[in-house]
Protein backbone atom coordinates (compact mmCIF):
# COMPACT_ATOMS: atom_id res chain seq x y z
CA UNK A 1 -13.03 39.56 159.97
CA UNK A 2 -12.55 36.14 159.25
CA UNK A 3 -13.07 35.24 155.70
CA UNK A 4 -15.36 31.93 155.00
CA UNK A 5 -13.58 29.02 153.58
CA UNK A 6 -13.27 28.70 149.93
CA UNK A 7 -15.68 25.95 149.66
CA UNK A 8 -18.34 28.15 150.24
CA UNK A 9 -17.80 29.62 147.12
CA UNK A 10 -16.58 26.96 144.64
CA UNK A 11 -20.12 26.99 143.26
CA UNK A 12 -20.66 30.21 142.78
CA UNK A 13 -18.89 32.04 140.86
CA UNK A 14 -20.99 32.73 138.14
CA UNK A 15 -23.15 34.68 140.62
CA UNK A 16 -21.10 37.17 140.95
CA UNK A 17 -22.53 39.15 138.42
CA UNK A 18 -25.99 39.56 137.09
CA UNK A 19 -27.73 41.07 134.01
CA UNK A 20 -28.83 45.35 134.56
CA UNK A 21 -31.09 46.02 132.30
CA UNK A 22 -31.24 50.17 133.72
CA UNK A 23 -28.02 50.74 132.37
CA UNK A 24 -28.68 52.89 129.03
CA UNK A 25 -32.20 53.12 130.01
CA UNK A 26 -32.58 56.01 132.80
CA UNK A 27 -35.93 57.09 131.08
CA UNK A 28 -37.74 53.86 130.99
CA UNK A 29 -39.36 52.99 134.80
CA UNK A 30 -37.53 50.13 135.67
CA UNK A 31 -39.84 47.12 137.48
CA UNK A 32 -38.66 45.38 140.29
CA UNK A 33 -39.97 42.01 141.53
CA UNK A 34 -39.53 42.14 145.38
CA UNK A 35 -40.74 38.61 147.25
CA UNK A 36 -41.07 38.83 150.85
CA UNK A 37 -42.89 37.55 153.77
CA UNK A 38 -41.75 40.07 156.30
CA UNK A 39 -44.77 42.15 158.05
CA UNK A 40 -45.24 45.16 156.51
CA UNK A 41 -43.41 45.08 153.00
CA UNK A 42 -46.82 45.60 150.62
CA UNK A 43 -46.64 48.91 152.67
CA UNK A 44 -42.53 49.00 152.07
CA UNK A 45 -42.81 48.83 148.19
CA UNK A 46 -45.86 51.43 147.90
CA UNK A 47 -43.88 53.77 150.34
CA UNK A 48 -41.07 53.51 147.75
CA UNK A 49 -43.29 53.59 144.57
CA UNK A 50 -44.88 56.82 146.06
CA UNK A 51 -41.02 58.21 146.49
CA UNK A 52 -39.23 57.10 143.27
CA UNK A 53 -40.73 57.89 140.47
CA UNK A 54 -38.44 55.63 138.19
CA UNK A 55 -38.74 52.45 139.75
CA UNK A 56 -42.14 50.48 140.07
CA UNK A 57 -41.62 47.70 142.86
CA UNK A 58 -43.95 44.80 142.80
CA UNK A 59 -44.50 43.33 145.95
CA UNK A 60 -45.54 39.49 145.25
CA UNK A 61 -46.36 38.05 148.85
CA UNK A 62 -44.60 34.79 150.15
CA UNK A 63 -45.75 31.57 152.17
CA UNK A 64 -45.46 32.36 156.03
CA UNK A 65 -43.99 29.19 156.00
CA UNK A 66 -40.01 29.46 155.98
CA UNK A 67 -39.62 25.67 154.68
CA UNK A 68 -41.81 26.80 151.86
CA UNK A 69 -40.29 29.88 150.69
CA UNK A 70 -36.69 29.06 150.90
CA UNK A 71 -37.95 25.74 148.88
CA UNK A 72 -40.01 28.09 146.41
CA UNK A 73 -36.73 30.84 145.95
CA UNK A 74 -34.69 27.30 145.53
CA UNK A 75 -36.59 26.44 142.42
CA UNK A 76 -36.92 29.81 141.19
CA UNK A 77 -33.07 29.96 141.46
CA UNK A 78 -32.55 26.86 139.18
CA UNK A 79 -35.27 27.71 136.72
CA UNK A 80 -34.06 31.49 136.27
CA UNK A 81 -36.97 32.58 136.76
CA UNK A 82 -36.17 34.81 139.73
CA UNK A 83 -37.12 37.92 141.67
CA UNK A 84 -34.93 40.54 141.61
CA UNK A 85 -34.75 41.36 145.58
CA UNK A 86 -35.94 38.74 147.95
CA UNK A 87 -35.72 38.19 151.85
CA UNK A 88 -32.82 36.26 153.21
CA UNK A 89 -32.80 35.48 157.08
CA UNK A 90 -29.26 35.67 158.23
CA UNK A 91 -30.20 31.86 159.09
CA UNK A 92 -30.28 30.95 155.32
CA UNK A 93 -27.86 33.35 153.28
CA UNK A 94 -24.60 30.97 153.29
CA UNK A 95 -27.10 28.07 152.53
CA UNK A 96 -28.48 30.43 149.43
CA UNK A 97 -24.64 31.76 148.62
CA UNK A 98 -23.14 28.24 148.40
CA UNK A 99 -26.23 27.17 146.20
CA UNK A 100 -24.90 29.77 143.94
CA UNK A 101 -28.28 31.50 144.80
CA UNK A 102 -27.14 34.81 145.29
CA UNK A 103 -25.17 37.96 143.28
CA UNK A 104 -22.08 39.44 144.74
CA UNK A 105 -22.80 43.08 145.59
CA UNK A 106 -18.98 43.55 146.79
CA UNK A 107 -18.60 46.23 144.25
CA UNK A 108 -21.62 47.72 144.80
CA UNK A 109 -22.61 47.20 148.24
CA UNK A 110 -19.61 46.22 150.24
CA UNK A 111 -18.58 49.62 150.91
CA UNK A 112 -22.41 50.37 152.66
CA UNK A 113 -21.74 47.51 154.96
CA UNK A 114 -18.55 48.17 156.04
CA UNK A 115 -19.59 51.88 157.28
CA UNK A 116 -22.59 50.90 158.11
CA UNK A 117 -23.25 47.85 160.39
CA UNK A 118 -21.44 46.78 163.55
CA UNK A 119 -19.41 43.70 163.04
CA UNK A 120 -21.67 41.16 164.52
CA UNK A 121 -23.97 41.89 161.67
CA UNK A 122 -21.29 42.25 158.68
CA UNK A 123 -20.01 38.72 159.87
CA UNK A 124 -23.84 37.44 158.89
CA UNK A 125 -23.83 38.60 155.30
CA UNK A 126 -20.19 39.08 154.60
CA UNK A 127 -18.69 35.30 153.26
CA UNK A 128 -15.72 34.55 151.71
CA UNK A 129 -14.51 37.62 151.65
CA UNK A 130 -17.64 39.11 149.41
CA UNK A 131 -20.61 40.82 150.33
CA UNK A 132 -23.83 39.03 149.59
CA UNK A 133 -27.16 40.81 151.08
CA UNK A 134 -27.87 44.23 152.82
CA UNK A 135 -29.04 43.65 156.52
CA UNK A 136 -32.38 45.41 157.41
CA UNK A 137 -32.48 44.31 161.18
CA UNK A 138 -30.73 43.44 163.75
CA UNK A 139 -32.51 40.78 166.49
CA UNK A 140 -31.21 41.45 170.03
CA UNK A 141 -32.72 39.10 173.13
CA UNK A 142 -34.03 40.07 175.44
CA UNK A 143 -36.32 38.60 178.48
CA UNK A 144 -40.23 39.91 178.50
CA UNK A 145 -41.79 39.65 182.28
CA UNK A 146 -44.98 40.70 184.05
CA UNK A 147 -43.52 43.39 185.55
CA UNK A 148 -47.03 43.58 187.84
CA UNK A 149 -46.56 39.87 188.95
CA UNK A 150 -42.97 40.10 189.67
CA UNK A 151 -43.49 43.70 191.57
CA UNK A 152 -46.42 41.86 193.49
CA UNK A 153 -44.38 39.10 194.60
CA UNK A 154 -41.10 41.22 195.41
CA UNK A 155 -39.07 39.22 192.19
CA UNK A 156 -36.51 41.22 190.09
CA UNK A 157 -35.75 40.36 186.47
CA UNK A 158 -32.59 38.06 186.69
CA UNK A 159 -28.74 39.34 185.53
CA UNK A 160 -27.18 35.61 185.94
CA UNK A 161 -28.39 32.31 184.68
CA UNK A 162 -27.87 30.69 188.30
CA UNK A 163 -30.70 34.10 189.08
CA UNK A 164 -32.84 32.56 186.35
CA UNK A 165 -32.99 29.19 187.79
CA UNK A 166 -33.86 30.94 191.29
CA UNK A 167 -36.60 32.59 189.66
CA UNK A 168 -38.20 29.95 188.21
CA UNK A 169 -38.10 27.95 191.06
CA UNK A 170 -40.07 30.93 192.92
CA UNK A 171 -42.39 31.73 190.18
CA UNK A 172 -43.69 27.82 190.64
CA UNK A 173 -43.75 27.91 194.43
CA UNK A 174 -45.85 31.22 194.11
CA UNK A 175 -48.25 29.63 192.16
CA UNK A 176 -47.81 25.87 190.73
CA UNK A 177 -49.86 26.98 187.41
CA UNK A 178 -47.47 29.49 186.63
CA UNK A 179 -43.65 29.74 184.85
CA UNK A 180 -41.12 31.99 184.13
CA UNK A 181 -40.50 30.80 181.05
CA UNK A 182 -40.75 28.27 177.90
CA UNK A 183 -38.80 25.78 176.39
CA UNK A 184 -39.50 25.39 173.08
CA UNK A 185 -40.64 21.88 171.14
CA UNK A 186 -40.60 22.55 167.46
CA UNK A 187 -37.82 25.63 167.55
CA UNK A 188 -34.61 25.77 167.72
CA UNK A 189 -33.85 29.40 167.64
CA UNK A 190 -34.29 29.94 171.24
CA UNK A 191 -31.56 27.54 172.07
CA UNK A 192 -29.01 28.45 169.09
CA UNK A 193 -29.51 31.56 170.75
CA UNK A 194 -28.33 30.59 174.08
CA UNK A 195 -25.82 29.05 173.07
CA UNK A 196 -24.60 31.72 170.95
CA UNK A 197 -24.78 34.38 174.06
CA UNK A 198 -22.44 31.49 175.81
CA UNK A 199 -19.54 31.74 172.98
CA UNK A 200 -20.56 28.68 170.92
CA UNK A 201 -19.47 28.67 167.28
CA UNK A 202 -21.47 26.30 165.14
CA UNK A 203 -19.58 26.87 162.24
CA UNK A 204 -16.19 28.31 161.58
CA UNK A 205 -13.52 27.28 158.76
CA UNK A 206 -10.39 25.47 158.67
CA UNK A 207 -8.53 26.36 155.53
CA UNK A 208 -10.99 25.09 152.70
CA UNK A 209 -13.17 23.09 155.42
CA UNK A 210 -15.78 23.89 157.49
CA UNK A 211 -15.92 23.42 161.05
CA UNK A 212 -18.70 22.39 162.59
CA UNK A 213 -19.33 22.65 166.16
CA UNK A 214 -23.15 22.29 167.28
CA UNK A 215 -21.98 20.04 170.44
CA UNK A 216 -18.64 22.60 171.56
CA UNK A 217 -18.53 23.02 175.11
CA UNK A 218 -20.03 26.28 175.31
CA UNK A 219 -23.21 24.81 173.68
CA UNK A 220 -23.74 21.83 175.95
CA UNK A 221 -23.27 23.90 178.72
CA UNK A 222 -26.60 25.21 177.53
CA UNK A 223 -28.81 22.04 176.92
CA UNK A 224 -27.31 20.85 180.47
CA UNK A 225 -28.35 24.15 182.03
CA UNK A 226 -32.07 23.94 179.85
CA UNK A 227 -32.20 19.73 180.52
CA UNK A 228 -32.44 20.39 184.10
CA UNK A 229 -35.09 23.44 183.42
CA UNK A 230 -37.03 21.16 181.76
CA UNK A 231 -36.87 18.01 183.86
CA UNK A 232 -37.58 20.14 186.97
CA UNK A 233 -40.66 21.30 185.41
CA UNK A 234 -39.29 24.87 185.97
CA UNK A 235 -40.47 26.11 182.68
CA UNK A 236 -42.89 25.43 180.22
CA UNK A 237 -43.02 23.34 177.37
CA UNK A 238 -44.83 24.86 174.11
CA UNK A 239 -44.40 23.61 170.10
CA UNK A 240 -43.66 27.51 169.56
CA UNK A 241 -44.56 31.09 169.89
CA UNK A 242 -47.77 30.25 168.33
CA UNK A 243 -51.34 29.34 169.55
CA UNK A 244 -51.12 27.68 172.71
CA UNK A 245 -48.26 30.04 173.51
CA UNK A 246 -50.17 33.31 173.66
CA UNK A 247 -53.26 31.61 175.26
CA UNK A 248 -50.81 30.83 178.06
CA UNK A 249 -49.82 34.12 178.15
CA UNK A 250 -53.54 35.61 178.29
CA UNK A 251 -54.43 33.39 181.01
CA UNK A 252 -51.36 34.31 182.43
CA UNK A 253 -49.72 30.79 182.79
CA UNK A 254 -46.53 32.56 181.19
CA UNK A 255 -45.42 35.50 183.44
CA UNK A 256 -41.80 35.62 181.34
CA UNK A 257 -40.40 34.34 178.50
CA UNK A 258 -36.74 34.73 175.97
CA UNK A 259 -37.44 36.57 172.33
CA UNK A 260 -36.08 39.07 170.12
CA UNK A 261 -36.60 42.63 169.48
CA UNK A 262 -39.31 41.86 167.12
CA UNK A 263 -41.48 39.93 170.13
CA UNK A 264 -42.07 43.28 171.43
CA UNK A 265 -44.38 44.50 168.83
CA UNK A 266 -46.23 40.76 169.22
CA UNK A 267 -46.72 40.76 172.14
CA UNK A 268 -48.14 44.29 172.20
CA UNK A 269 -50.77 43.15 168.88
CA UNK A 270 -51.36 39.59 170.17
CA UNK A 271 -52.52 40.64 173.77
CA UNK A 272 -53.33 44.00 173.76
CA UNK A 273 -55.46 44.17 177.03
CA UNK A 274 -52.26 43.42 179.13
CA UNK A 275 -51.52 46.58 178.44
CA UNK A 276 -48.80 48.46 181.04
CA UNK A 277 -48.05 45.31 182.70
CA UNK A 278 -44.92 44.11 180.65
CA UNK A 279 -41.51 45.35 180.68
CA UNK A 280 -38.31 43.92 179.32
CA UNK A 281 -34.41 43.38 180.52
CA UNK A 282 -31.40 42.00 178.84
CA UNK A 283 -30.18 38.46 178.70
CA UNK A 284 -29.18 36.89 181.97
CA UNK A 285 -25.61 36.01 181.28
CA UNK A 286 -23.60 33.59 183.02
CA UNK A 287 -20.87 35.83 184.59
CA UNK A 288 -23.38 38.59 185.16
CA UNK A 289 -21.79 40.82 183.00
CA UNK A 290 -23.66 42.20 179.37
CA UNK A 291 -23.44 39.54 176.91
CA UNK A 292 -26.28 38.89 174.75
CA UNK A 293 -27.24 37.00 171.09
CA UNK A 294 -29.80 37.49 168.14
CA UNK A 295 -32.89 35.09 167.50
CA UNK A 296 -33.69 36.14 163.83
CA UNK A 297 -33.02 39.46 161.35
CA UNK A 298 -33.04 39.37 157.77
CA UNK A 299 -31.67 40.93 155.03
CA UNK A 300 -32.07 41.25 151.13
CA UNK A 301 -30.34 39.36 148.29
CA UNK A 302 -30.59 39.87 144.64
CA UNK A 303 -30.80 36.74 143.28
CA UNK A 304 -28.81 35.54 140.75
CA UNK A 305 -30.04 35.98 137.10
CA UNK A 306 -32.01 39.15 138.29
CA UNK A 307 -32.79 41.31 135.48
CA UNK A 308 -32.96 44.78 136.98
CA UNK A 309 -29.98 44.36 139.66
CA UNK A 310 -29.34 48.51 139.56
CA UNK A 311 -32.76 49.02 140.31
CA UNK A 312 -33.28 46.42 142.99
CA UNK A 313 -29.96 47.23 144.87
CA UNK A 314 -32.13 51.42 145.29
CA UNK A 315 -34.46 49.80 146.74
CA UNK A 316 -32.63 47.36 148.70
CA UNK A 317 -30.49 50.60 150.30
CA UNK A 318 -33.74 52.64 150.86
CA UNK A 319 -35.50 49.55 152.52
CA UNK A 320 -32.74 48.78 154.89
CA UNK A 321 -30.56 52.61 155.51
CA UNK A 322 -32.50 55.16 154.99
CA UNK A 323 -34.98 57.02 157.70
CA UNK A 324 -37.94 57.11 155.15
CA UNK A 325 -37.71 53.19 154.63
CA UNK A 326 -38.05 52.41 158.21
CA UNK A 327 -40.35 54.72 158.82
CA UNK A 328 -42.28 53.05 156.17
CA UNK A 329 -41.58 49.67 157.72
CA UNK A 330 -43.63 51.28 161.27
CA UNK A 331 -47.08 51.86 159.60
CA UNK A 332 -47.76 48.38 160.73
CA UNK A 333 -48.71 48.90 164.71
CA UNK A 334 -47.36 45.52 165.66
CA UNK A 335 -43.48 46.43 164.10
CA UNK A 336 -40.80 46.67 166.22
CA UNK A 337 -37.96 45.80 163.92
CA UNK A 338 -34.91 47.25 165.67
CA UNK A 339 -32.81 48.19 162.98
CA UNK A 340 -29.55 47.28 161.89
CA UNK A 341 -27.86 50.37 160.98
CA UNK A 342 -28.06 51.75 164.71
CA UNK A 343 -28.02 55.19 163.52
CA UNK A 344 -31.64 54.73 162.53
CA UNK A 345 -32.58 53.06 165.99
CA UNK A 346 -34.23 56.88 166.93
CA UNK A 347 -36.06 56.97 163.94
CA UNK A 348 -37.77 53.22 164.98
CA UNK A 349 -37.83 54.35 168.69
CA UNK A 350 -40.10 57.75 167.67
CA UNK A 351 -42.37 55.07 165.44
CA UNK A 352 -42.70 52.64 169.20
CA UNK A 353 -45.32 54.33 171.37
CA UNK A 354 -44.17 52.90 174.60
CA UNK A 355 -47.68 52.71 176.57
CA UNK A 356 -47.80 48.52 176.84
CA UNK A 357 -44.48 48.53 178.37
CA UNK A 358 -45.69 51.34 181.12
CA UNK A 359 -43.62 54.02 179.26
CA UNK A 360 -40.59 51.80 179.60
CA UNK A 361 -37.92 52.98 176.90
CA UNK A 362 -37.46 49.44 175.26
CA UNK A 363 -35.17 50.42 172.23
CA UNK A 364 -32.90 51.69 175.26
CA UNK A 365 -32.75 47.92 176.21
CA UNK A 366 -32.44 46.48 173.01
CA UNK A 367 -29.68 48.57 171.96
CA UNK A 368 -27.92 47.17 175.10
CA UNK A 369 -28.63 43.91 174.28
CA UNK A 370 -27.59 44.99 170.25
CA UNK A 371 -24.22 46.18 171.93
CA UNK A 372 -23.31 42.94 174.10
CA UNK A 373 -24.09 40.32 171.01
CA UNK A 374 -20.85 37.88 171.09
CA UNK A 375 -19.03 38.59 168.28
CA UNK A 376 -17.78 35.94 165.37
CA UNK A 377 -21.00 33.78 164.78
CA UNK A 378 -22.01 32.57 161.77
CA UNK A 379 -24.09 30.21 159.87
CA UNK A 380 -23.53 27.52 158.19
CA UNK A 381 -24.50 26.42 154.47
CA UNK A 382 -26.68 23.30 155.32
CA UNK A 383 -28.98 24.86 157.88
CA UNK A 384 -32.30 23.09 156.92
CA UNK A 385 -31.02 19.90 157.48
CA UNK A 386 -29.72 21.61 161.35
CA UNK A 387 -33.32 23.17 161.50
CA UNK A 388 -35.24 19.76 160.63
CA UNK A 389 -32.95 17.63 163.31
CA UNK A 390 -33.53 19.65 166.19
CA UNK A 391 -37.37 19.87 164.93
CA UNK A 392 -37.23 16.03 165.13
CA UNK A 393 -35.52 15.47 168.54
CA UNK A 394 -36.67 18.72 170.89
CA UNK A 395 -39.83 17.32 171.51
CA UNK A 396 -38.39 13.82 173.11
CA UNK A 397 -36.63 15.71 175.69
CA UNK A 398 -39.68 16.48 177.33
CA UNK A 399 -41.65 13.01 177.19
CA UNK A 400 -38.08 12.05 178.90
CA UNK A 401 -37.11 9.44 176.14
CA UNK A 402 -34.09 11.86 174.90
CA UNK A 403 -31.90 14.04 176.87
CA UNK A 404 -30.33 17.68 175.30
CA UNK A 405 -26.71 17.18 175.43
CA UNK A 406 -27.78 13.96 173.34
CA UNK A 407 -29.69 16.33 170.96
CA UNK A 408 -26.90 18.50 170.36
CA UNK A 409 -25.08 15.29 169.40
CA UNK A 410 -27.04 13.77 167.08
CA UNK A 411 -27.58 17.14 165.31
CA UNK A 412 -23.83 17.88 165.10
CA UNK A 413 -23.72 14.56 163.28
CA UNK A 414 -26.44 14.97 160.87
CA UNK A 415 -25.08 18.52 160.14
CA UNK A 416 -21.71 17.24 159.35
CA UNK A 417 -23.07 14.35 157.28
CA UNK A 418 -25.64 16.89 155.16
CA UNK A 419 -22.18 19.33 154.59
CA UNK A 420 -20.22 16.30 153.51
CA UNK A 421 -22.91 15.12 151.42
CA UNK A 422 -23.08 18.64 149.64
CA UNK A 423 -19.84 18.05 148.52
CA UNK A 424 -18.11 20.37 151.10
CA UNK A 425 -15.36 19.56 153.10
CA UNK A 426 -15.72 19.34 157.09
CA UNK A 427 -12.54 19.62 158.94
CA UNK A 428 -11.92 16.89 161.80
């Protein structure tokens, strides 16, 4: 595994260790503050309070609102007055770790992660050498279809991009209301994604420098191939996987579309009377051979300056490795967190009744998809400022007054200029 650059970690090494106030006190219930604002936690923490007698987890809810809560753990972080376990999307842990945000569970976790998560997902919480965060879930694409429409109309789910296009371009002439899929607006995910599946690396090192590559070739292979999509009116355009989204998809506008694992379980809550007619198959690659990416997955930090770290990293291993903990994350209906230690994967498949997807065995899927993720991605430490310029641009490419490749561009440079401007080095 290749270690992060030491600039990642020239401001934080005084979070490498944190106060324990259980040592010397086994008798006493230690309390654990535990923010989150993943579905399903309030049940998480009682399932563990019920379980461990010692401990007493307090759940205290977070804005839904990503910007928000990364902004609200950012203050916490330089006023001390921190949590001791909170949510870290993959997305955000290198921003959080270079901000000196996080404690160093090497000693005390870095064993767990080796033995227990594939590489793919080690790479996403491992920097510099250190372990930062436990992963709870892994995030594997996949493509959703009508499997009713495309039976009806003698269509198969595509295995190559070139398939996709096809597709599309039949799903339209079938019926001109209709698409096969949705470029996004006001998200980015969908399209780091992509690009990921394609071999793009965003960010890398260089010695002590970053590398930044948001516009490599592999990546503007994908706006090209999602510019043309998008100019040919082959796919929709939505802000997001919000609103006008799902009313597309109940009036059956949509008839496919590219998520994660977790899209499974919202699509099944969102639009429940379309019951049996959805199914689900990997990526489309572009060789035709398994090759796949994650949109999302998070994991769980201790924050630095936590008072109860012992305590919080029990609860951090039961939430995110043990069969109880995901079972507890599955009393909410709408989960389906695929998990990140695989070994648990039967325990979320048994938790999955598979009647919306016609009895189809998803997690069989996903676990394909899990196995084909591209290795060696990983994030960079200014990825708010990536998130906000691709917010600010996507939405000109489809009033036609910006064009992708550009996008990527202008994003590379903002990224670059927001690392430099942290005080970070960026190789040329």
């Amino acid at each position: 595994m290749v270690a992060l650059a030491a600039a990642l970690l020239l401001s934080v090494t005084a979070a490498c260790s944190s106060g324990d106030s259980t040592q010397g006190a086994e008798s006493k219930v230690q309390e654990v503050t535990f923010w989150s604002f993943l579905r399903g936690s309030d049940t998480v923490a009682a399932a563990f309070n019920a379980s461990h007698p010692g401990i007493k987890v307090k759940f205290v809810t977070q804005p839904a609102s990503t910007t928000d809560y990364y902004n609200k753990l950012s203050n916490a972080i330089k006023s001390g007055d921190v949590p001791d376990v909170a949510v870290a999307e993959y997305t955000r842990l290198p921003e959080i770790v270079s901000l000196g945000g996080a404690t160093d569970l090497s000693d005390q976790a870095g064993s767990l992660v080796d033995k227990t998560f594939p590489d793919p997902v080690q790479d996403l919480v491992q920097l510099g050498g250190k372990t930062w965060a436990v992963p709870r879930d892994a995030s594997p694409m996949v493509y959703f279809y009508r499997k009713d429409f495309f039976d009806a109309h003698h269509l198969t789910a595509p295995t190559t991009w070139a398939e996709y296009k096809e597709l599309a371009a039949k799903v339209k002439s079938v019926d001109g209301d209709k698409r096969a899929g949705a470029y996004l607006t006001n998200n980015y995910n969908l399209l780091t994604a992509l690009s990921w599946q394609a071999g793009g690396n965003w960010f890398g090192t260089e010695g002590d420098s970053w590398k930044i590559g948001i516009d490599d070739a592999a990546s503007l292979k994908v706006a090209s191939y999602w510019q043309d999509l998008v100019s040919d009116g082959l796919v929709s355009t939505l802000p997001d996987y919000t609103d006008q989204f799902w009313t597309d998809v109940q009036k059956e506008k949509l008839v496919g579309y590219f998520c994660a694992s977790w899209c499974a379980g919202n699509l099944k809550a969102t639009v429940p009377d379309q019951s049996g007619d959805w199914a689900v198959a990997e990526l489309p690659s572009w060789d035709g051979t398994s090759s796949s990416a994650m949109w999302g997955g998070s994991s769980f930090v201790i924050p630095k300056g936590a008072e109860n770290s012992a305590a919080a990293l029990e609860f951090i291993k039961w939430i995110t490795t043990d069969a109880k903990g995901v079972e507890a994350w599955y009393a909410n209906d709408a989960t389906s967190m695929y998990p990140a230690k695989k070994a648990l994967v039967t325990t979320a498949k048994s938790k999955f009744t598979t009647d919306y997807y016609g009895g189809q065995d998803i997690f069989s899927v996903l676990t394909d998809s899990y196995d084909s993720v591209e290795p060696d991605w990983r994030w960079g430490p200014t990825m708010a400022t990536t998130e906000s310029a691709f917010a600010d641009r996507l939405g000109k490419v489809t009033s036609g007054s910006a064009r992708l490749p550009d996008v990527y561009r202008q994003v590379q440079d903002a990224t670059v200029k927001a690392t430099r401007d942290r005080g970070l080095t960026v190789a040329q």
